[in-house]
Each structure stands twice: as C-alpha cells, then as structure tokens.
Protein backbone atom coordinates (compact mmCIF):
# COMPACT_ATOMS: atom_id res chain seq x y z
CA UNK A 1 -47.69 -97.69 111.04
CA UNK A 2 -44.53 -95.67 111.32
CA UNK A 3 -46.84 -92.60 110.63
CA UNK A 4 -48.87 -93.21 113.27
CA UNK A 5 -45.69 -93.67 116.17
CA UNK A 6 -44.34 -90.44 114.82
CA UNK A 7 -47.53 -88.49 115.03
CA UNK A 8 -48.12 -89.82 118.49
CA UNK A 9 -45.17 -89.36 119.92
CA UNK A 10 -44.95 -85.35 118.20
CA UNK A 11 -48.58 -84.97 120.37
CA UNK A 12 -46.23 -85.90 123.63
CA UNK A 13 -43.63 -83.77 122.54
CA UNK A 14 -46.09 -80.71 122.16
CA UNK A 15 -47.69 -81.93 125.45
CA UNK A 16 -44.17 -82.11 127.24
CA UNK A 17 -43.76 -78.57 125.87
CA UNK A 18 -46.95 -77.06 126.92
CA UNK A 19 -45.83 -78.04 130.76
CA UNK A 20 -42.50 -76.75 130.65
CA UNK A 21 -43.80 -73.40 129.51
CA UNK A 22 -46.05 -73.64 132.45
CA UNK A 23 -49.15 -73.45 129.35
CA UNK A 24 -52.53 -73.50 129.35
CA UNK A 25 -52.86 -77.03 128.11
CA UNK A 26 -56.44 -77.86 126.69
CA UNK A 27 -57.73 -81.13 125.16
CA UNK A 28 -61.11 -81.39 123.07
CA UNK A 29 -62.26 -84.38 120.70
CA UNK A 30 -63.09 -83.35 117.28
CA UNK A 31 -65.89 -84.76 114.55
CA UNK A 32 -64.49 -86.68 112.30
CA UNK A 33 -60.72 -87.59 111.55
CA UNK A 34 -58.14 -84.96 111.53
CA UNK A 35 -54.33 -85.05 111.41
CA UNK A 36 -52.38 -81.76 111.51
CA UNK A 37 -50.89 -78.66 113.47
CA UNK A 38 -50.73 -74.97 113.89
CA UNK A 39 -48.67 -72.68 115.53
CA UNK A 40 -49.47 -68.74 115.78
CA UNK A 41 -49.15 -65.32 117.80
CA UNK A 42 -50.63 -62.30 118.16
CA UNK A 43 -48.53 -59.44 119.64
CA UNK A 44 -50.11 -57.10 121.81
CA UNK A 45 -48.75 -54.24 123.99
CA UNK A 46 -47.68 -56.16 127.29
CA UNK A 47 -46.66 -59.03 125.69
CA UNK A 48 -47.25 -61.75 123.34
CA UNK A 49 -49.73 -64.61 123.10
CA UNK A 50 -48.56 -68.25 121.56
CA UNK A 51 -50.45 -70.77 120.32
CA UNK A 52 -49.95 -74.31 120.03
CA UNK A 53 -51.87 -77.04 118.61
CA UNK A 54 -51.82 -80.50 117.47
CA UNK A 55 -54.38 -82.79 116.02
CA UNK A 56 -54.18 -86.78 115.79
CA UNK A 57 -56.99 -88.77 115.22
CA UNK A 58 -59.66 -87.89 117.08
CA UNK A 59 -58.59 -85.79 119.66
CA UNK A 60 -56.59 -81.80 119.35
CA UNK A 61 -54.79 -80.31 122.16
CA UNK A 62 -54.38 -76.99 122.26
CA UNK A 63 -51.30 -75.02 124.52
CA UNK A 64 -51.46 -71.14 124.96
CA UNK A 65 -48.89 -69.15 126.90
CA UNK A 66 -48.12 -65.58 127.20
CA UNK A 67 -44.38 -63.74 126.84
CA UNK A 68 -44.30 -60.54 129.05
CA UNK A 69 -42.46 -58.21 127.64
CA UNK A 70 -39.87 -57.06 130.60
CA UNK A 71 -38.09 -53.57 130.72
C-alpha cells in the first residue's frame, strides 16, 4: 500500500512539474500494467528538448519542453 501512495503522489509531482515548466503535458492509457519512468534529451542547435515520463498502473503521462539556448 505504501508503494502505491508513493507512486501516486511522484505522478503529481511530475504533473506539478510539467505545468510549471509551462510543458507539453500528455496523458495516454497503456495495455496492460506498467510501473516506471524515463527521463531523456536530445540536444539540437537552438536548443534542447526534455522529456518526461511516468507510468502507474494503467495510465503514462508524458511532459516535453524545450530550453532555448539564449546568446
């Protein structure tokens, strides 16, 4: 049970994060049961792209935002 709360609240948390970065925030259900996350980047030449996602359950929400690179 306490794995559950503390996956469910880290989905907020991720959630909460995706809005204050001002993120494409993205929600899809998947087959089957999955629990996990992923973070990555890819670095191109006007800035970088972030990815964020989080899986509990049944349903995975994904958060992308872009860095501009400034100067």
């Amino acid at each position: 049970m306490i794995i559950v709360v503390f996956l469910v609240t880290f989905f907020f948390i991720v959630l909460l994060y995706g809005m204050y970065k001002r993120a494409e925030i993205q929600f899809s259900p998947v087959i089957g049961f999955m629990i996990g996350g992923l973070i990555s980047w890819e670095e191109f030449e006007d800035g970088t792209d972030y990815t964020l996602q989080c899986c509990v359950g049944f349903i995975s929400i994904t958060i992308i935002w872009t860095d501009q690179i400034t100067g």
